[in-house]
Protein backbone atom coordinates (compact mmCIF):
# COMPACT_ATOMS: atom_id res chain seq x y z
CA UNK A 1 26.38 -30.90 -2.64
CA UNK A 2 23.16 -31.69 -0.50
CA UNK A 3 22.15 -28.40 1.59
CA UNK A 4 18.95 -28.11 3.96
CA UNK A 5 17.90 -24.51 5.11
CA UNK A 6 16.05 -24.58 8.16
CA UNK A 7 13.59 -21.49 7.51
CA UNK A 8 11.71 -20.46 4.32
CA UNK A 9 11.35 -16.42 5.21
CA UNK A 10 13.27 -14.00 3.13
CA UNK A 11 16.91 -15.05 3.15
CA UNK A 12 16.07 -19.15 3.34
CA UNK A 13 13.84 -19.16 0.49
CA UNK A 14 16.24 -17.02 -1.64
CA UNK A 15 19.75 -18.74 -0.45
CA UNK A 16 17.62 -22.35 -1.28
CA UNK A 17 16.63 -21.21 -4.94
CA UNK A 18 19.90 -19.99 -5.57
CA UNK A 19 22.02 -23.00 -4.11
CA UNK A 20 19.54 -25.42 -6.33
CA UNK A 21 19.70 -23.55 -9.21
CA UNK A 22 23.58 -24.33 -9.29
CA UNK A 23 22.51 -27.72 -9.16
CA UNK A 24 23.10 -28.95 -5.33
CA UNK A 25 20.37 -30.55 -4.16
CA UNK A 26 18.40 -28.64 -1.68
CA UNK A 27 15.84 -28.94 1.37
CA UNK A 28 13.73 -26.07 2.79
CA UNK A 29 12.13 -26.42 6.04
CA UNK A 30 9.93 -24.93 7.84
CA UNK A 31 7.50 -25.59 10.68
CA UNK A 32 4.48 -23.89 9.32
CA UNK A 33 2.65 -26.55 6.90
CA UNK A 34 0.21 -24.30 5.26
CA UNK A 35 3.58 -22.31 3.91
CA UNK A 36 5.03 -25.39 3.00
CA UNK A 37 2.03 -26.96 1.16
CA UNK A 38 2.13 -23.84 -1.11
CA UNK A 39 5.96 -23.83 -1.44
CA UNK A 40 5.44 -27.08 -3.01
CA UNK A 41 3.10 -25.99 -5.59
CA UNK A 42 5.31 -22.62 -6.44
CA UNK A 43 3.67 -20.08 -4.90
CA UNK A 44 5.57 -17.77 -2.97
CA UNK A 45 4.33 -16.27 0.09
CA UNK A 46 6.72 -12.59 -0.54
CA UNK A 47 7.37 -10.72 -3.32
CA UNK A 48 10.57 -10.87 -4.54
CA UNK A 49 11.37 -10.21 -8.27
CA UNK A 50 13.23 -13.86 -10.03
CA UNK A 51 12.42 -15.69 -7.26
CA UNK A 52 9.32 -17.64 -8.51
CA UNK A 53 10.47 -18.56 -11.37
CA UNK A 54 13.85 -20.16 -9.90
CA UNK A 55 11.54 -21.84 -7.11
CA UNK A 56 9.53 -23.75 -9.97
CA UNK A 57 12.18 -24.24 -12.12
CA UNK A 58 14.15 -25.74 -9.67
CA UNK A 59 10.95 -27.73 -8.16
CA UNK A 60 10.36 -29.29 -11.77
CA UNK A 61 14.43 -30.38 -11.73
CA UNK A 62 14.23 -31.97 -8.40
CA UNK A 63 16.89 -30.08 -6.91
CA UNK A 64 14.66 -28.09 -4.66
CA UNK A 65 12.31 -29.77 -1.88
CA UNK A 66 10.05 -28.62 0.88
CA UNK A 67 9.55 -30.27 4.49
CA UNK A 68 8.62 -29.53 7.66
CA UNK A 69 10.62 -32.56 9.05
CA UNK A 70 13.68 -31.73 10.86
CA UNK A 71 14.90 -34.77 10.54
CA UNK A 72 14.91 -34.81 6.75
CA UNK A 73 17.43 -31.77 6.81
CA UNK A 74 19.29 -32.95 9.00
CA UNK A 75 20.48 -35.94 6.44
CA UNK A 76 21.93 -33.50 4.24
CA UNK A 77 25.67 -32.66 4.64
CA UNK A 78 25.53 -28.78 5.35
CA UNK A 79 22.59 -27.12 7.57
CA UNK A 80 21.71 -23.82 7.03
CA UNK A 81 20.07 -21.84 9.99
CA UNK A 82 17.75 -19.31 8.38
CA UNK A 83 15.27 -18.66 10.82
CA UNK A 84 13.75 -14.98 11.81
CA UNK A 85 15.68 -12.80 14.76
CA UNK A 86 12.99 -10.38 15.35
CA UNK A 87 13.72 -7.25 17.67
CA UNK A 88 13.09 -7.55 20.85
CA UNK A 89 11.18 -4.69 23.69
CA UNK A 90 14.86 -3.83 24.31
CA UNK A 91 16.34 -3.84 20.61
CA UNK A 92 18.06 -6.81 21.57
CA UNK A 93 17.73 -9.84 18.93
CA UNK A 94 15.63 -12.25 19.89
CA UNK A 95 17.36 -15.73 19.18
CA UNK A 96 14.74 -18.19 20.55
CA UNK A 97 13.84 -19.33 17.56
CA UNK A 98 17.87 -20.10 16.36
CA UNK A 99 18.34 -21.55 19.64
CA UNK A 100 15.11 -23.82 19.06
CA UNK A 101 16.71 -25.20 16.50
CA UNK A 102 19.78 -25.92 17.46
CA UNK A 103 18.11 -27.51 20.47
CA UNK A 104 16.19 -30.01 17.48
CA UNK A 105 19.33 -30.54 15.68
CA UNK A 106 21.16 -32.26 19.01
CA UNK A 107 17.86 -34.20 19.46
CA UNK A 108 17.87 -35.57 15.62
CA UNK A 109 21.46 -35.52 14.52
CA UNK A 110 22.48 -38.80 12.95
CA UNK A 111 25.36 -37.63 11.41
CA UNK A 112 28.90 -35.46 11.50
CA UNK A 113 27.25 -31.94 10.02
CA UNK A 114 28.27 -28.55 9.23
CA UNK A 115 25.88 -25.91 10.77
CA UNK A 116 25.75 -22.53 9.07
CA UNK A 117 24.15 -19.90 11.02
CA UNK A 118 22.83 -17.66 7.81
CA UNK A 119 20.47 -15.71 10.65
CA UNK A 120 21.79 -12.00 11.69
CA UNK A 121 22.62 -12.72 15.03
CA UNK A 122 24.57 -11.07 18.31
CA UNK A 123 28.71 -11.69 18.67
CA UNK A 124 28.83 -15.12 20.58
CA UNK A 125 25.53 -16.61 19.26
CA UNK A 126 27.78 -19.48 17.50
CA UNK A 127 29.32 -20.51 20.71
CA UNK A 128 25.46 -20.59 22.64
CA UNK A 129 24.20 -22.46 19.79
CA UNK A 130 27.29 -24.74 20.01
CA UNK A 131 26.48 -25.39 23.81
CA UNK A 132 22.41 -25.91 23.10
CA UNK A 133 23.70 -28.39 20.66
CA UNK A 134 25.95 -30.59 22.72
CA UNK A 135 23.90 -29.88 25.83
CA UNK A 136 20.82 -31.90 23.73
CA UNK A 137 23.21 -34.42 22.54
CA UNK A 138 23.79 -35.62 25.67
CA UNK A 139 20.84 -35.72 27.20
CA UNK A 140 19.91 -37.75 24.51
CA UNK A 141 22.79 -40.03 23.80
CA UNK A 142 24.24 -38.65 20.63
CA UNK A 143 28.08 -38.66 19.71
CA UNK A 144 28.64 -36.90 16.58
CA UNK A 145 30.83 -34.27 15.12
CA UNK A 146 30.03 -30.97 14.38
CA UNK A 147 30.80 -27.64 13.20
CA UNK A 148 28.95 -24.15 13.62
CA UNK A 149 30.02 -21.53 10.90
CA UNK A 150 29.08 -18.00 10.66
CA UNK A 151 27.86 -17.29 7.12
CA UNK A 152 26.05 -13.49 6.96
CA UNK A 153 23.94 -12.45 4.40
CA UNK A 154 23.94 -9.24 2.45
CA UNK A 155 20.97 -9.21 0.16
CA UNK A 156 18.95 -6.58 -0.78
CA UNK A 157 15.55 -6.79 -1.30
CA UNK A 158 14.21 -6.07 -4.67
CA UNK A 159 17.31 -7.43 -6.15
CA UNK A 160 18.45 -10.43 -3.87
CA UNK A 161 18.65 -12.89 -6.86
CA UNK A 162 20.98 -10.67 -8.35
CA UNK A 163 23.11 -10.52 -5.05
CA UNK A 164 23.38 -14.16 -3.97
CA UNK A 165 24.47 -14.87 -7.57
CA UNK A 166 26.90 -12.19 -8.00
CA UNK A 167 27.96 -11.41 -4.62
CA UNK A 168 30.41 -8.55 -3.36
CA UNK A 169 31.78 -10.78 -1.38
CA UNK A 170 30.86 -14.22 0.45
CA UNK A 171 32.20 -14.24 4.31
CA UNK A 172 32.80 -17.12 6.20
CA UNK A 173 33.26 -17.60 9.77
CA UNK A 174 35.04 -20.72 11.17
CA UNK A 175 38.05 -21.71 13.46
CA UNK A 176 38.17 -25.49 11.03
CA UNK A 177 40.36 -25.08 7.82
CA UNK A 178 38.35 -28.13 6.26
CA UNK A 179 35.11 -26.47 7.12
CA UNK A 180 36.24 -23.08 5.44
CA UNK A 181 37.28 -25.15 2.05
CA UNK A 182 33.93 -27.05 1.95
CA UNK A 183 32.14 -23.78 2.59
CA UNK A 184 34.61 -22.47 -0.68
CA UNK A 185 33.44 -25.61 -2.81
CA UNK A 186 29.85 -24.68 -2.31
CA UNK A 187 29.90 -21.35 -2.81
CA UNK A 188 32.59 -21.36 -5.76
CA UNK A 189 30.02 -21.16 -8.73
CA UNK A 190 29.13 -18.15 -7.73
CA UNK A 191 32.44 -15.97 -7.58
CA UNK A 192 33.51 -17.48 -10.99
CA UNK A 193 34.02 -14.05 -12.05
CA UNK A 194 35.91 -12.66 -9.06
CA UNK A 195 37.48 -14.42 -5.75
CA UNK A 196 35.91 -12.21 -2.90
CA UNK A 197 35.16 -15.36 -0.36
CA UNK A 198 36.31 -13.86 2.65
CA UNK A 199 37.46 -16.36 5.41
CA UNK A 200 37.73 -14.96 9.61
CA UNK A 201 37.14 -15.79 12.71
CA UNK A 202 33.49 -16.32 13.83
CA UNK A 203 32.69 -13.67 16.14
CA UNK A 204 34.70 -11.31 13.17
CA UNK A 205 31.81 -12.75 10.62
CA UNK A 206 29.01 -11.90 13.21
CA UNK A 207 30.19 -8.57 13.70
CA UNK A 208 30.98 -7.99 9.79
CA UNK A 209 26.98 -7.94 9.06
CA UNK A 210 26.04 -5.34 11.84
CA UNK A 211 28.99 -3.22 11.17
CA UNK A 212 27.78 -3.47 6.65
CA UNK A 213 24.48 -2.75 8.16
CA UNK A 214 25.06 -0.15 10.51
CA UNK A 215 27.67 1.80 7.64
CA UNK A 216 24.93 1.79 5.10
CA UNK A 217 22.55 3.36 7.90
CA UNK A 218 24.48 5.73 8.94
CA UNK A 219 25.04 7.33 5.42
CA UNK A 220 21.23 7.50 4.88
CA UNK A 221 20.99 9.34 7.91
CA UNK A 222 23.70 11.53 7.27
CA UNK A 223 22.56 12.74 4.04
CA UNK A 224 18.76 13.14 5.93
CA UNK A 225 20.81 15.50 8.35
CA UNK A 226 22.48 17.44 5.58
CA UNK A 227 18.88 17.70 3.72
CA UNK A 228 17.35 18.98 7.23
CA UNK A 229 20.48 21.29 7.78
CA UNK A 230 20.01 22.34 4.02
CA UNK A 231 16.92 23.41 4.03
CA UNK A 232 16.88 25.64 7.13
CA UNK A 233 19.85 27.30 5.33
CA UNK A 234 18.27 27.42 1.60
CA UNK A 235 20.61 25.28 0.54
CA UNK A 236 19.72 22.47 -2.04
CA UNK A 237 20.46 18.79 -0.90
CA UNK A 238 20.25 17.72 -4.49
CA UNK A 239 23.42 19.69 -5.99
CA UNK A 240 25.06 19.01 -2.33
CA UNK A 241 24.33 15.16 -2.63
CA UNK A 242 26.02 15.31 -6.33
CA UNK A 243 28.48 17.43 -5.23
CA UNK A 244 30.03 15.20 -2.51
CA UNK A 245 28.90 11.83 -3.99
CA UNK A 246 31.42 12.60 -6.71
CA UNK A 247 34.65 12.31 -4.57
CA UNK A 248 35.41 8.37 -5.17
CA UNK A 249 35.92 8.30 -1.34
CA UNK A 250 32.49 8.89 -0.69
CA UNK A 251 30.45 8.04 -3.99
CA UNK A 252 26.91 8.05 -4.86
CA UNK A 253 25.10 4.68 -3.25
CA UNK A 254 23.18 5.66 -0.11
CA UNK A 255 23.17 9.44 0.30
CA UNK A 256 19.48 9.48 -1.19
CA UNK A 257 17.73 12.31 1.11
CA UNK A 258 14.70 10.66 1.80
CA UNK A 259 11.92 10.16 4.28
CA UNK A 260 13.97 7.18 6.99
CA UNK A 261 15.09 3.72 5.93
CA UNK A 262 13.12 0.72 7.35
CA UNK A 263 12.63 -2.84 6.33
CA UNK A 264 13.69 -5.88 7.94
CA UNK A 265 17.60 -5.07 8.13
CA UNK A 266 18.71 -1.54 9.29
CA UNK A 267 16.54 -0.79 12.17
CA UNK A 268 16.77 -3.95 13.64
CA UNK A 269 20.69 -4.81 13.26
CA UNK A 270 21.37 -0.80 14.36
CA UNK A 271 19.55 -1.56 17.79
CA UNK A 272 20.92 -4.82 18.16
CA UNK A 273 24.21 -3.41 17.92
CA UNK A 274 23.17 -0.61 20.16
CA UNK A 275 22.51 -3.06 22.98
CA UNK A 276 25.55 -5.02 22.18
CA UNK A 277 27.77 -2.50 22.93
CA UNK A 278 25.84 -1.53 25.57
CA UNK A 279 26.18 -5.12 27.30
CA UNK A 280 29.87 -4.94 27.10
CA UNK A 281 29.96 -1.48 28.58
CA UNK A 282 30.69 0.61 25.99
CA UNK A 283 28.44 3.52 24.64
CA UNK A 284 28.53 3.94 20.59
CA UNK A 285 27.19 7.58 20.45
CA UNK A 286 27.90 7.49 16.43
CA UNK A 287 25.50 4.82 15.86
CA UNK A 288 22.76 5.89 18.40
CA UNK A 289 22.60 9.17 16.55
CA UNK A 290 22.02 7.19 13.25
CA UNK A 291 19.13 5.35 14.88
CA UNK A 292 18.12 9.02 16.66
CA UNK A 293 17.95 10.88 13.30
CA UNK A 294 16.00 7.83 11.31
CA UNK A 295 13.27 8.46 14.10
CA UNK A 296 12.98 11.71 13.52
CA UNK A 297 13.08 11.59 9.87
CA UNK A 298 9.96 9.51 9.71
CA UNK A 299 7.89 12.46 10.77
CA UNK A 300 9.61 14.99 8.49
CA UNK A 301 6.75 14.11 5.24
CA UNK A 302 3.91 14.69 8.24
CA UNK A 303 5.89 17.70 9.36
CA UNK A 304 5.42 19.34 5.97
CA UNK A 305 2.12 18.97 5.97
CA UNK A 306 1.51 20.13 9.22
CA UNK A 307 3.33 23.39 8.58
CA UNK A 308 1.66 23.85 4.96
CA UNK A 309 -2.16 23.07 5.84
CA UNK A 310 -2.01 23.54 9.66
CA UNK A 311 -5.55 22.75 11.33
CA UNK A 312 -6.74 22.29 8.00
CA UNK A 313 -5.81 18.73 7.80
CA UNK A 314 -9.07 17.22 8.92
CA UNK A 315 -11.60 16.00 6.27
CA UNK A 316 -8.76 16.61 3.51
CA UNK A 317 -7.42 13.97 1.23
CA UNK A 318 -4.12 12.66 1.31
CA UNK A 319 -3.53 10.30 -1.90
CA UNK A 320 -0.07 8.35 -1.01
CA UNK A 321 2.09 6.66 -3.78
CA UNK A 322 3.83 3.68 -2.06
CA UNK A 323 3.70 1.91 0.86
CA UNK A 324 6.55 -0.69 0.85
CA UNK A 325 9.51 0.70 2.96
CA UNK A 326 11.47 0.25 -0.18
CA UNK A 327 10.47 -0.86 -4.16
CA UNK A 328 10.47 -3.84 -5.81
CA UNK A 329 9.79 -5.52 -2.09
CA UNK A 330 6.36 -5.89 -0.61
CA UNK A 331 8.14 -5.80 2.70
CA UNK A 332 6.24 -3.00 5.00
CA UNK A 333 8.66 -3.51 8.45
CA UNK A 334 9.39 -0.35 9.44
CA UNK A 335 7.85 1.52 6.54
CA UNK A 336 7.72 5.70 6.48
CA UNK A 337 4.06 5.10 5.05
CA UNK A 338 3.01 3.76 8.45
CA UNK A 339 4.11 6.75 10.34
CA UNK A 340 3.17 9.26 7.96
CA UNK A 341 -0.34 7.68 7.10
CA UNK A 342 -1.19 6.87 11.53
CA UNK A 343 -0.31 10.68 11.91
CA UNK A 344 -2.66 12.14 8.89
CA UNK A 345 -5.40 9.65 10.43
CA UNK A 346 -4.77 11.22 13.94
CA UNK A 347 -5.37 14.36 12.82
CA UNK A 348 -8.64 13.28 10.83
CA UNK A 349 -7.33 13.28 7.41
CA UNK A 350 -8.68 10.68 4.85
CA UNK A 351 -6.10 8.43 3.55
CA UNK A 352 -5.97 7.10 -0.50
CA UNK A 353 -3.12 4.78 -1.12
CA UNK A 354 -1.63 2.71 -3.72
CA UNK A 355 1.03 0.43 -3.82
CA UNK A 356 2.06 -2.08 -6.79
CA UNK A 357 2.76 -5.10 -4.41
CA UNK A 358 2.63 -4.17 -0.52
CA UNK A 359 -1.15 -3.14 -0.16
CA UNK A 360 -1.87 -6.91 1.17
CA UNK A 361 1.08 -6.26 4.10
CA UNK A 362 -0.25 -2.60 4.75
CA UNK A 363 -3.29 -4.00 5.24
CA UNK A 364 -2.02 -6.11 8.14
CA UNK A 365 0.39 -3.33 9.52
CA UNK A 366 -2.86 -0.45 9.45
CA UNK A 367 -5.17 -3.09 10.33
CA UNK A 368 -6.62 -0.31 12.73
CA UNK A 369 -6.38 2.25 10.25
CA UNK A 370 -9.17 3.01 7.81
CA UNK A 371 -7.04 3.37 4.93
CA UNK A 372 -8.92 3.33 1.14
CA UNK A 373 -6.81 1.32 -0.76
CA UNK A 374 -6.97 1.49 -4.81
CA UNK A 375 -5.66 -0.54 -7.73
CA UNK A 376 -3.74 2.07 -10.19
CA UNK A 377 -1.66 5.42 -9.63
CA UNK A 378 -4.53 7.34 -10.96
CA UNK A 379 -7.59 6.41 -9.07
CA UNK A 380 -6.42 6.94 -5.86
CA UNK A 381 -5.67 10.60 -7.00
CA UNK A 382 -9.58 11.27 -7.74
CA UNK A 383 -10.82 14.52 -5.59
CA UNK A 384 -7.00 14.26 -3.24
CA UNK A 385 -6.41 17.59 -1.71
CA UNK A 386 -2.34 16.43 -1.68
CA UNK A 387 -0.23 13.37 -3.30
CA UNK A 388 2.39 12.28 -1.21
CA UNK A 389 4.93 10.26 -3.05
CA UNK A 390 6.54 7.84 -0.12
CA UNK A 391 8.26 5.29 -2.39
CA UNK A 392 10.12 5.39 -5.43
CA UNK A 393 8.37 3.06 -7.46
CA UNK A 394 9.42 2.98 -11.08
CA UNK A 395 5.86 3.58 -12.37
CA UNK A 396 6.03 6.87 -10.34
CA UNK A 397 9.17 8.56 -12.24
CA UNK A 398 7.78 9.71 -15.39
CA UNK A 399 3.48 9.57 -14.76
CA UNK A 400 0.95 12.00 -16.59
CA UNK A 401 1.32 15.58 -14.42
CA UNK A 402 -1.51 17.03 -16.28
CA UNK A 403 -3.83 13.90 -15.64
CA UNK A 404 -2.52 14.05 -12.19
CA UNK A 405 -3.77 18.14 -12.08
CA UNK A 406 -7.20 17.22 -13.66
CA UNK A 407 -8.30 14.24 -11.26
CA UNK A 408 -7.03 16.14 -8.11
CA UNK A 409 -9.06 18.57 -6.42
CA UNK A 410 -5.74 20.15 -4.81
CA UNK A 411 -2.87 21.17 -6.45
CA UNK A 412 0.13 19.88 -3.57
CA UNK A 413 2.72 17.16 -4.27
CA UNK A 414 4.79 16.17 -1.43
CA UNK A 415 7.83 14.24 -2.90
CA UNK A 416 9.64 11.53 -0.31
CA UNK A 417 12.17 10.62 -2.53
CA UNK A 418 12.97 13.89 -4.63
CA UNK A 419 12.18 12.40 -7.82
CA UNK A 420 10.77 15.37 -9.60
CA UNK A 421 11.89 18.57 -11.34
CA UNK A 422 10.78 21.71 -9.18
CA UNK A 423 11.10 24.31 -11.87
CA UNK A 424 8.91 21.86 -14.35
CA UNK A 425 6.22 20.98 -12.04
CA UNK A 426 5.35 24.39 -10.83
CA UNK A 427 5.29 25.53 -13.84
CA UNK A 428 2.06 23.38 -14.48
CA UNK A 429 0.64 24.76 -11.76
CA UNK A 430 1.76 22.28 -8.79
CA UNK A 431 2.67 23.36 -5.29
CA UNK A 432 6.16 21.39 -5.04
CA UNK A 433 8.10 20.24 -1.93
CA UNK A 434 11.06 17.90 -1.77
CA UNK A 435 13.38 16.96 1.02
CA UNK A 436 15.98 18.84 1.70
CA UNK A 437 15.09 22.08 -0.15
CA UNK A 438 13.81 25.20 0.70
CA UNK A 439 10.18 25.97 0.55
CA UNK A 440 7.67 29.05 1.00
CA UNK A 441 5.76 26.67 3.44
């Protein structure tokens, strides 16, 4: 089939490798040329593990293109909308730049099309960008059929070839029967295995990706609740977390205690839903507590500190392992390194950090930070009164704890993520604290 995707950020520039490497032929636009130019040549402008490699395969085969021509997507028989719904001062999602386009698809339509909105948007955004379209139709003399289709995505970054190949399930929002079965033949190589494509209503398929979203929030939180709970009582979150996670009605995936999700999906999509209930009168206390406790959680590696080293924190040296919200993304929206690392430099401390593939982003989101930034795990550890392990990098599960003892001056590790064994590490000599267990702070 011949699919354009109108936006070459996270989910367009996966969804368009993936559709061409099951060899439709595929546009990716994009307004910004300088993005495109380089798109064109292979190199990616995010980190995301596969992807490269299907972008120039799929570049050398011809089934993948780059413009930034509306007008050459708009030949193709299926639009994708892919474009960025940031988060508005209110929490709202902003949908200017969805609406933008559908304003440039009723000015350049030459042909019956099927629009898939792939963007996370609010319940209803299909029927405003149905009225932007026909609205710019008319005034500029266009008669042509169309169809808008809800299509959410559910990737994950760090493994979203993986999940747009294999998906749990593909959901598809339409009120057109032939629209749903063209949406079936396009997406059909990929549920070979299984036959998860999940046809609804539209406004059903908007809500469906908040409502994923929000679920998988609210479990973080709840475990980050248990692990605060748990450690005022001298409890230990990690039997509690195995001891719950094995009833199959609850299971493992997501009740991590850690320090606060972030990233480009949960915080946003639990506000937006916030406000949307909120706009139709109704007040979701459940998932305003999720969004309360994530807040908090944020401060709880800072917290630590604060209660272990006190007014001692100034001049000290605070090496931090990871940066990206998450690993295997360089994504930093929303990261628990930008809170923790803003608060040690408020307080005067002197910040070493590593990351394998965010430290470009951090850069840009602690632009006003001085932050020393290093190229291994080991250098940034040289003369650090603490390490504070923030993201669960592989490279950080099994490292050298007596190389780590010699090059720091301190003796404190401050684990985000619980990776470690307590009884091991203080047995060499290390001052160990974990979420959700507790201390002699």
């Amino acid at each position: 089939m011949k699919v354009s995707i109108i936006g070459s950020g996270y989910v367009g520039l996966v969804a368009a490798a993936c559709f061409a490497e099951m060899g439709n032929s595929v546009m990716c636009i994009d307004i910004n040329e300088e993005k495109i130019k380089k798109l064109k040549k292979g190199i990616i402008p995010i980190y995301e593990p596969g992807l490269e490699k299907l972008v120039i395969n799929n570049l050398q085969k011809g089934d993948l293109s780059f413009s930034t021509d509306i007008v050459d997507a708009l030949k193709f028989d299926i639009v994708f909308i892919a474009v960025g719904t940031p988060m508005g001062d209110d929490g709202s999602a902003d949908l200017k730049y969805v609406l933008q386009v559908a304003k440039q698809i009723g000015e350049n339509i030459s042909n019956d099309l099927i629009i898939v909105n792939k963007s996370t948007v609010p319940i209803g955004t299909a029927d405003k960008v149905k009225e932007v379209i026909t609205n710019s139709m008319k005034k500029n003399n266009k008669n042509y059929n169309f169809h808008v289709v809800s299509n959410p995505e559910f990737l994950k970054e760090g493994v979203a070839i993986k999940d747009f190949m294999h998906p749990d399930r593909v959901v598809v929002g339409s009120d057109n029967n032939h629209v749903i079965e063209k949406m079936k033949i396009l997406y059909s190589p990929f549920l070979v295995s299984n036959d998860r494509f999940i046809d609804m209503d539209i406004r059903s398929a908007e809500m469906t990706k908040y409502a994923a979203n929000s679920m998988l929030a609210t479990k973080i939180s709840f475990i980050n609740e248990i692990a605060n709970i748990c450690e005022k009582v001298g409890a230990n979150v990690n039997k509690v977390r195995i001891g719950i996670g094995s009833d199959n009605r609850i299971g493992y995936k997501f009740i991590y205690p850690g320090c606060g999700y972030g990233g480009s999906c949960f915080p946003k999509d639990v506000q937006a839903l916030i406000k949307i209930a909120n706009q139709h009168n109704y007040n979701p206390q459940l998932i305003s507590a999720v969004e309360s406790v994530n807040k908090l959680q944020k401060d709880v590696l800072f917290n630590k500190i604060k209660i272990n080293f006190n007014d001692k924190i100034k001049d000290m040296t605070f090496a931090i392992w990871g940066l990206s919200f998450k690993p295997e993304t360089d994504d930093m929206r929303e990261a628990p390194s930008i809170n923790l690392i803003k608060s040690i430099k408020k307080f005067g401390g002197v910040v070493n950090a590593y990351d394998p593939k965010a430290t470009h982003e951090a850069k840009f989101y602690l632009k006003n930070q001085h932050v020393n930034y290093f190229d291994d795990k080991y250098s940034v550890l040289k003369n650090a009164d603490v390490l504070v392990l923030v993201t669960e990098w592989k490279e950080f599960r099994s490292p050298n704890f007596n190389k780590i003892l010699r090059l720091m001056k301190g003796n404190t590790i401050i684990d985000g993520r619980n990776q470690y064994s307590s009884d091991f590490l203080k047995e060499l000599g290390f001052n160990y604290y974990q979420i959700g267990v507790k201390d002699n702070l």
